[in-house]
PDB file of N, CA and C in Angstrom:
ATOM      1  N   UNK A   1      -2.779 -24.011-154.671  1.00  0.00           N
ATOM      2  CA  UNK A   1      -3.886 -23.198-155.107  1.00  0.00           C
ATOM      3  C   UNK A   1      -5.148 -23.674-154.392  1.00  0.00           C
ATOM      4  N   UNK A   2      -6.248 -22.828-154.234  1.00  0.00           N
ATOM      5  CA  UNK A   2      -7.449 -23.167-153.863  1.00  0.00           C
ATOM      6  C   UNK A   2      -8.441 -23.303-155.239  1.00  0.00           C
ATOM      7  N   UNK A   3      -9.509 -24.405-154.898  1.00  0.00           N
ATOM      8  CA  UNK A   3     -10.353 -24.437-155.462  1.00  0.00           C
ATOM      9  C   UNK A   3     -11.706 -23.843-154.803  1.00  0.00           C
ATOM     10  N   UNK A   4     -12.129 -22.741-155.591  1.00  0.00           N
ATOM     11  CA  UNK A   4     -12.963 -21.175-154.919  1.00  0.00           C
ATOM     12  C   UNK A   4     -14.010 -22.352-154.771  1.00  0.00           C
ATOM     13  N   UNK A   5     -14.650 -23.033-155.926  1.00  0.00           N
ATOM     14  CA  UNK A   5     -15.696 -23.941-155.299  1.00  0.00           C
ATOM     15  C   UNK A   5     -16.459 -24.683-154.457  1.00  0.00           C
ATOM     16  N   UNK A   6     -14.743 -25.383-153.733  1.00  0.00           N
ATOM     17  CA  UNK A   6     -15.003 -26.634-152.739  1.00  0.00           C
ATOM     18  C   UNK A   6     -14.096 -25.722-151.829  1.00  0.00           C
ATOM     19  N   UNK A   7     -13.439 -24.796-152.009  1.00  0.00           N
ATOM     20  CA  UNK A   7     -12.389 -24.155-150.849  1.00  0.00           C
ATOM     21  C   UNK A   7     -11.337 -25.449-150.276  1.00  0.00           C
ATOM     22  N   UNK A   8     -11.102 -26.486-151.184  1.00  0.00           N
ATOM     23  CA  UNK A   8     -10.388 -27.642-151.111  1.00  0.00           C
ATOM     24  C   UNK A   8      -8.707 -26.761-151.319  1.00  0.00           C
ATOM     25  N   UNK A   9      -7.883 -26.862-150.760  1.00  0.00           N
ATOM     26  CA  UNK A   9      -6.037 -26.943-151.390  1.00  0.00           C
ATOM     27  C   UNK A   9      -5.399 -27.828-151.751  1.00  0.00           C
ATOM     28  N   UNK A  10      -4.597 -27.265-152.847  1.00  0.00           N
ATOM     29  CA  UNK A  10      -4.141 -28.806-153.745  1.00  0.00           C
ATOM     30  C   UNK A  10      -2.668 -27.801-154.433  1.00  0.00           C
ATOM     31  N   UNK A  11      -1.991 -28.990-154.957  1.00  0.00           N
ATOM     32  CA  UNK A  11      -0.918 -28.381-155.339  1.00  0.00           C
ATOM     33  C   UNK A  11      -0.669 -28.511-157.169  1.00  0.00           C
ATOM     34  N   UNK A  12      -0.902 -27.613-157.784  1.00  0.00           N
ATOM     35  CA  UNK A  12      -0.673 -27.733-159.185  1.00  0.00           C
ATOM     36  C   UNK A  12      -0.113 -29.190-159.982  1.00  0.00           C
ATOM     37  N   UNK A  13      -0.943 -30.137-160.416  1.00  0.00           N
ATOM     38  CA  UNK A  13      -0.065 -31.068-161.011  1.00  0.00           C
ATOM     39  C   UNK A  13      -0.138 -30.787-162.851  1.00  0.00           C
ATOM     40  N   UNK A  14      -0.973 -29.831-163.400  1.00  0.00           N
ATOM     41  CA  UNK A  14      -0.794 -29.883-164.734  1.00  0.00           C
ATOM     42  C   UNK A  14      -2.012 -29.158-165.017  1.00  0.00           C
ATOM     43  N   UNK A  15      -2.468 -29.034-166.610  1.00  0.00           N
ATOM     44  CA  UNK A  15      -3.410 -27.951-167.154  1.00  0.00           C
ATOM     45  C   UNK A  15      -3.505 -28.863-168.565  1.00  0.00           C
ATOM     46  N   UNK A  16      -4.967 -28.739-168.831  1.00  0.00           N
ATOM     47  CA  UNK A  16      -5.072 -29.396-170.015  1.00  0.00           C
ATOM     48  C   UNK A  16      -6.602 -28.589-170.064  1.00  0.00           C
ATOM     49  N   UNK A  17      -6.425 -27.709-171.483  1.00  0.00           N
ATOM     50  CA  UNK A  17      -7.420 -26.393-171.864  1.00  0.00           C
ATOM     51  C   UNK A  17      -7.809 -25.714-170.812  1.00  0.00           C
ATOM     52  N   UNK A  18      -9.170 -25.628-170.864  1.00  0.00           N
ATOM     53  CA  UNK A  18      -9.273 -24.367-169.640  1.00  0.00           C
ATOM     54  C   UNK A  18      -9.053 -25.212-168.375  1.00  0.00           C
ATOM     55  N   UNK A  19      -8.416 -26.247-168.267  1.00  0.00           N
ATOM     56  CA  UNK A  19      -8.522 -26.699-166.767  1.00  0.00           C
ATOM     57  C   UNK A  19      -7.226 -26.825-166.295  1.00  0.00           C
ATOM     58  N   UNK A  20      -7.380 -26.898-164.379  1.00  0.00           N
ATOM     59  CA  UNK A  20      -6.213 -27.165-163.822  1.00  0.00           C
ATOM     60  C   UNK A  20      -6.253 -28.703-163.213  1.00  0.00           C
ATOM     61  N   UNK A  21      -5.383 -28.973-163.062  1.00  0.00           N
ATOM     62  CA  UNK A  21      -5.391 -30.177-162.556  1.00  0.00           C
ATOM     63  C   UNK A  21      -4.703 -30.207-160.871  1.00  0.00           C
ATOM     64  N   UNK A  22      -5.525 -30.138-159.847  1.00  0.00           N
ATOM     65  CA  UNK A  22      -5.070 -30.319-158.485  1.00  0.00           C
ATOM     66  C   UNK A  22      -5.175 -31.198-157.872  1.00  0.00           C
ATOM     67  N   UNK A  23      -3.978 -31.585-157.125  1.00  0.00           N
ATOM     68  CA  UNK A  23      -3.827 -32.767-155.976  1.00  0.00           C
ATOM     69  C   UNK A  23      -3.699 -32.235-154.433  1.00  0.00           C
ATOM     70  N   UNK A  24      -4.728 -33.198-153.938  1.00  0.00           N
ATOM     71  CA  UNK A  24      -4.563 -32.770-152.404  1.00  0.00           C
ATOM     72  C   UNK A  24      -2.922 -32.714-151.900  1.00  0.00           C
ATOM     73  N   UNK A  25      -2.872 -31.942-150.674  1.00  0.00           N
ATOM     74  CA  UNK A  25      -1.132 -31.673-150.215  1.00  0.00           C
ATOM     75  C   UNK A  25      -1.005 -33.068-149.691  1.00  0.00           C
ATOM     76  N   UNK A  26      -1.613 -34.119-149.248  1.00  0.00           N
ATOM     77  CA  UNK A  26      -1.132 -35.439-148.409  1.00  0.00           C
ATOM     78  C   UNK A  26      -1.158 -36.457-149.829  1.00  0.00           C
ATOM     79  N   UNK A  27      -1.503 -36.163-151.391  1.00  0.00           N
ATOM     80  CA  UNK A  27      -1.760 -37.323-152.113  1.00  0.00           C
ATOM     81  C   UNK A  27      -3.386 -37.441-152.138  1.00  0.00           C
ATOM     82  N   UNK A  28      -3.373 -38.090-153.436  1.00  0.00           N
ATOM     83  CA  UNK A  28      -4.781 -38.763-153.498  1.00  0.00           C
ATOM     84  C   UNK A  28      -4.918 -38.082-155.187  1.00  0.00           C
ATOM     85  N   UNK A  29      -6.403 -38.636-155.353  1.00  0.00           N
ATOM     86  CA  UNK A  29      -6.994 -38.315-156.893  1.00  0.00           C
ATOM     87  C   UNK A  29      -7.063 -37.039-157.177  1.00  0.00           C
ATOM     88  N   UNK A  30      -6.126 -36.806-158.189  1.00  0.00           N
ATOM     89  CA  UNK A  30      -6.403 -35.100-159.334  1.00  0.00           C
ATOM     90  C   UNK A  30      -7.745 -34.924-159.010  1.00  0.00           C
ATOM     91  N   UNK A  31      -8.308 -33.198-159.429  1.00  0.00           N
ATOM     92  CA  UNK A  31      -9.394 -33.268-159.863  1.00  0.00           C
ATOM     93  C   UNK A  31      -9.521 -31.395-160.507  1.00  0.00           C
ATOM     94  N   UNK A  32     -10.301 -31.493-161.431  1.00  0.00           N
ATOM     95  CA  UNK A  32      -9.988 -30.596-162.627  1.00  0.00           C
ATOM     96  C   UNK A  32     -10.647 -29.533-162.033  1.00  0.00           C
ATOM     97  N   UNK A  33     -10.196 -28.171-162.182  1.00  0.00           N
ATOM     98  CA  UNK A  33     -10.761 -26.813-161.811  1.00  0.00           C
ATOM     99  C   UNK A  33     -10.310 -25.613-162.539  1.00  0.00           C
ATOM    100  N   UNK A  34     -11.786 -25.133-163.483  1.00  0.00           N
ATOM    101  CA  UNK A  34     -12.203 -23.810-163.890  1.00  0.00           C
ATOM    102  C   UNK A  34     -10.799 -23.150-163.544  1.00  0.00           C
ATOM    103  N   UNK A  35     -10.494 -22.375-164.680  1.00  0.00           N
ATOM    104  CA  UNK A  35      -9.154 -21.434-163.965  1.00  0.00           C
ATOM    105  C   UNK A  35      -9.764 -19.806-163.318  1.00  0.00           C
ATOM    106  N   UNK A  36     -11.309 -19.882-163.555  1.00  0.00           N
ATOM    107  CA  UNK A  36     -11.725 -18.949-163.028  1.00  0.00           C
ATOM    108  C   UNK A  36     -12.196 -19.340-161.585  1.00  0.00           C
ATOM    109  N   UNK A  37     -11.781 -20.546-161.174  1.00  0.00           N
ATOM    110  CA  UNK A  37     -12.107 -20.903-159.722  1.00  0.00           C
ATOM    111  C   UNK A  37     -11.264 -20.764-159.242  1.00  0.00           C
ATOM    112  N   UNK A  38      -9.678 -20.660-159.529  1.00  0.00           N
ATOM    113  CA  UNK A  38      -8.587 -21.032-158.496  1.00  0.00           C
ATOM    114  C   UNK A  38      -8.251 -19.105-157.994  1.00  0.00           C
ATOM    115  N   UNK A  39      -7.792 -19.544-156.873  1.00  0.00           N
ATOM    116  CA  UNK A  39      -7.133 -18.461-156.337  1.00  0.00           C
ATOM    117  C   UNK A  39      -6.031 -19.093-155.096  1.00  0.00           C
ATOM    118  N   UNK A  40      -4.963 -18.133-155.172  1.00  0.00           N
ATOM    119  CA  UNK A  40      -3.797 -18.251-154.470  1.00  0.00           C
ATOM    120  C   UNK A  40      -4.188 -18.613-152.575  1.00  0.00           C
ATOM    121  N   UNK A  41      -3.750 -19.523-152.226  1.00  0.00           N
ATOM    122  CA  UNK A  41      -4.028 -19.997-150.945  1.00  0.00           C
ATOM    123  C   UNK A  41      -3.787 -18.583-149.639  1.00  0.00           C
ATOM    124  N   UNK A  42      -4.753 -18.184-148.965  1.00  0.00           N
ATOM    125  CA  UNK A  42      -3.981 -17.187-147.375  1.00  0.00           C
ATOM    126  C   UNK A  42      -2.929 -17.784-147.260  1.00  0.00           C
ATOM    127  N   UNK A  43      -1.926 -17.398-146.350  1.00  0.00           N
ATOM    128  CA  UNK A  43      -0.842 -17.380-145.536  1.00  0.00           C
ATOM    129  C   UNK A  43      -1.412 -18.857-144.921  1.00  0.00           C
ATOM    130  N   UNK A  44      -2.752 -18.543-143.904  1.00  0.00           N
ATOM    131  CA  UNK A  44      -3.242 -19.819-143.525  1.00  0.00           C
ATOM    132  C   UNK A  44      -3.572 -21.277-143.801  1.00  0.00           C
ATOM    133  N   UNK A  45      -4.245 -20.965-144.630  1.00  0.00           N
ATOM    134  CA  UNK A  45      -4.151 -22.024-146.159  1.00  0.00           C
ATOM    135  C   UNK A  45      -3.022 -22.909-146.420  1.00  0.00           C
ATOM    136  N   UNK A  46      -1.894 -22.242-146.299  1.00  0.00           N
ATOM    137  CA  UNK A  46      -0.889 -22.759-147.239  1.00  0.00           C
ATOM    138  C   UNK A  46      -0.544 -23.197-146.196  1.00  0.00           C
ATOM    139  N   UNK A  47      -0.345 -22.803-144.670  1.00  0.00           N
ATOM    140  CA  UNK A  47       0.702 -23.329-143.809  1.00  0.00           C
ATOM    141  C   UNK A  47      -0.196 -24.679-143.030  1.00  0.00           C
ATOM    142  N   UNK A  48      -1.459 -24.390-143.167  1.00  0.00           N
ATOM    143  CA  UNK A  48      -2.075 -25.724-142.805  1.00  0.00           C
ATOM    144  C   UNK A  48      -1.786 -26.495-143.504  1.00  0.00           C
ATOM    145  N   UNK A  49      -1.666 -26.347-144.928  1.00  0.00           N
ATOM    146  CA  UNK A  49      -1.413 -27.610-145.985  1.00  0.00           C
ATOM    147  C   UNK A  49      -0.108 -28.263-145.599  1.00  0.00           C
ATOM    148  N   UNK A  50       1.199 -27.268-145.119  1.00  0.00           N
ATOM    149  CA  UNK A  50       2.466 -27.891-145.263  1.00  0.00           C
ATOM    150  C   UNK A  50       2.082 -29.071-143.796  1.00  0.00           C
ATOM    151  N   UNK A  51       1.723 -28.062-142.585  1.00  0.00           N
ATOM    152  CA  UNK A  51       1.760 -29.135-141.618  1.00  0.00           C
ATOM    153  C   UNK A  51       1.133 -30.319-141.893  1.00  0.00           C
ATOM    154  N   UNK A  52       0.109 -29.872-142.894  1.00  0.00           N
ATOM    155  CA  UNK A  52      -0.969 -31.549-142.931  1.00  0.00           C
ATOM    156  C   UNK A  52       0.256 -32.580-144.036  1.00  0.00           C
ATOM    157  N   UNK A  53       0.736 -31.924-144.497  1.00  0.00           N
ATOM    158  CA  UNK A  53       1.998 -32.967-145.411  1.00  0.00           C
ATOM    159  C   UNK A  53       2.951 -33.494-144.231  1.00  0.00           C
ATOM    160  N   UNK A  54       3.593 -32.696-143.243  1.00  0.00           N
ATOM    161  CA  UNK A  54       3.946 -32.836-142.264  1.00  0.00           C
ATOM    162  C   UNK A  54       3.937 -34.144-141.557  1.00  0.00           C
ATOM    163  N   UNK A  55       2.484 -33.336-140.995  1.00  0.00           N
ATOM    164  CA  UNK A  55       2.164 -35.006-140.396  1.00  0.00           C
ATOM    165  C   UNK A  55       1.960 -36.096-140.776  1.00  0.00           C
ATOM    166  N   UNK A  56       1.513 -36.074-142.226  1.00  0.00           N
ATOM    167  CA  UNK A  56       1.575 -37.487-143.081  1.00  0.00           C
ATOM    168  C   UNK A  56       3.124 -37.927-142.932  1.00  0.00           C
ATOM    169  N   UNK A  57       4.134 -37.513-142.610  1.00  0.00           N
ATOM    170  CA  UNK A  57       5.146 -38.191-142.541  1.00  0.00           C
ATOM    171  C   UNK A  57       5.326 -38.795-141.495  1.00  0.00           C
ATOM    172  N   UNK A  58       4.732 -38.221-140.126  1.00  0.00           N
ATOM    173  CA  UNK A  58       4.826 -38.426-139.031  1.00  0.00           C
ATOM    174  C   UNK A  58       3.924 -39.623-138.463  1.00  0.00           C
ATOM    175  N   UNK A  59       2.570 -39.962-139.378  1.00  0.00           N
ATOM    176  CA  UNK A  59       1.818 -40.928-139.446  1.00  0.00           C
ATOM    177  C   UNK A  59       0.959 -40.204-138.637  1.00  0.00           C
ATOM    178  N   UNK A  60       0.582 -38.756-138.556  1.00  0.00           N
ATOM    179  CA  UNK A  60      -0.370 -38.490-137.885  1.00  0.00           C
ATOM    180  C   UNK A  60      -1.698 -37.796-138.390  1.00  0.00           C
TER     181      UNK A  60
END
């Protein structure tokens, strides 16, 4: 999902009241977002995220 705010992508880790809880695609710290902020990642979005997981495997 995107956060409309920061235009940050993160991948759903949980929901607690009105909030979501997102983690960057490589790891790192949750951070809570309005469910009126999120919206579904472009095509682009999403496929940058996989490569950037990608290359974290690759050490790049």
């Amino acid at each position: 999902m995107v956060d409309t705010r920061t235009d940050k992508t993160g991948y759903v880790m949980g929901h607690e009241g009105p909030y979501v809880q997102l983690r960057p695609p490589r790891g790192g710290t949750e951070w809570d977002v309005p469910l009126a902020a999120l919206r579904r990642p472009t095509q682009s979005e999403e496929l940058s995220a996989k490569v950037s997981v990608a290359n974290g495997r690759w050490g790049l």
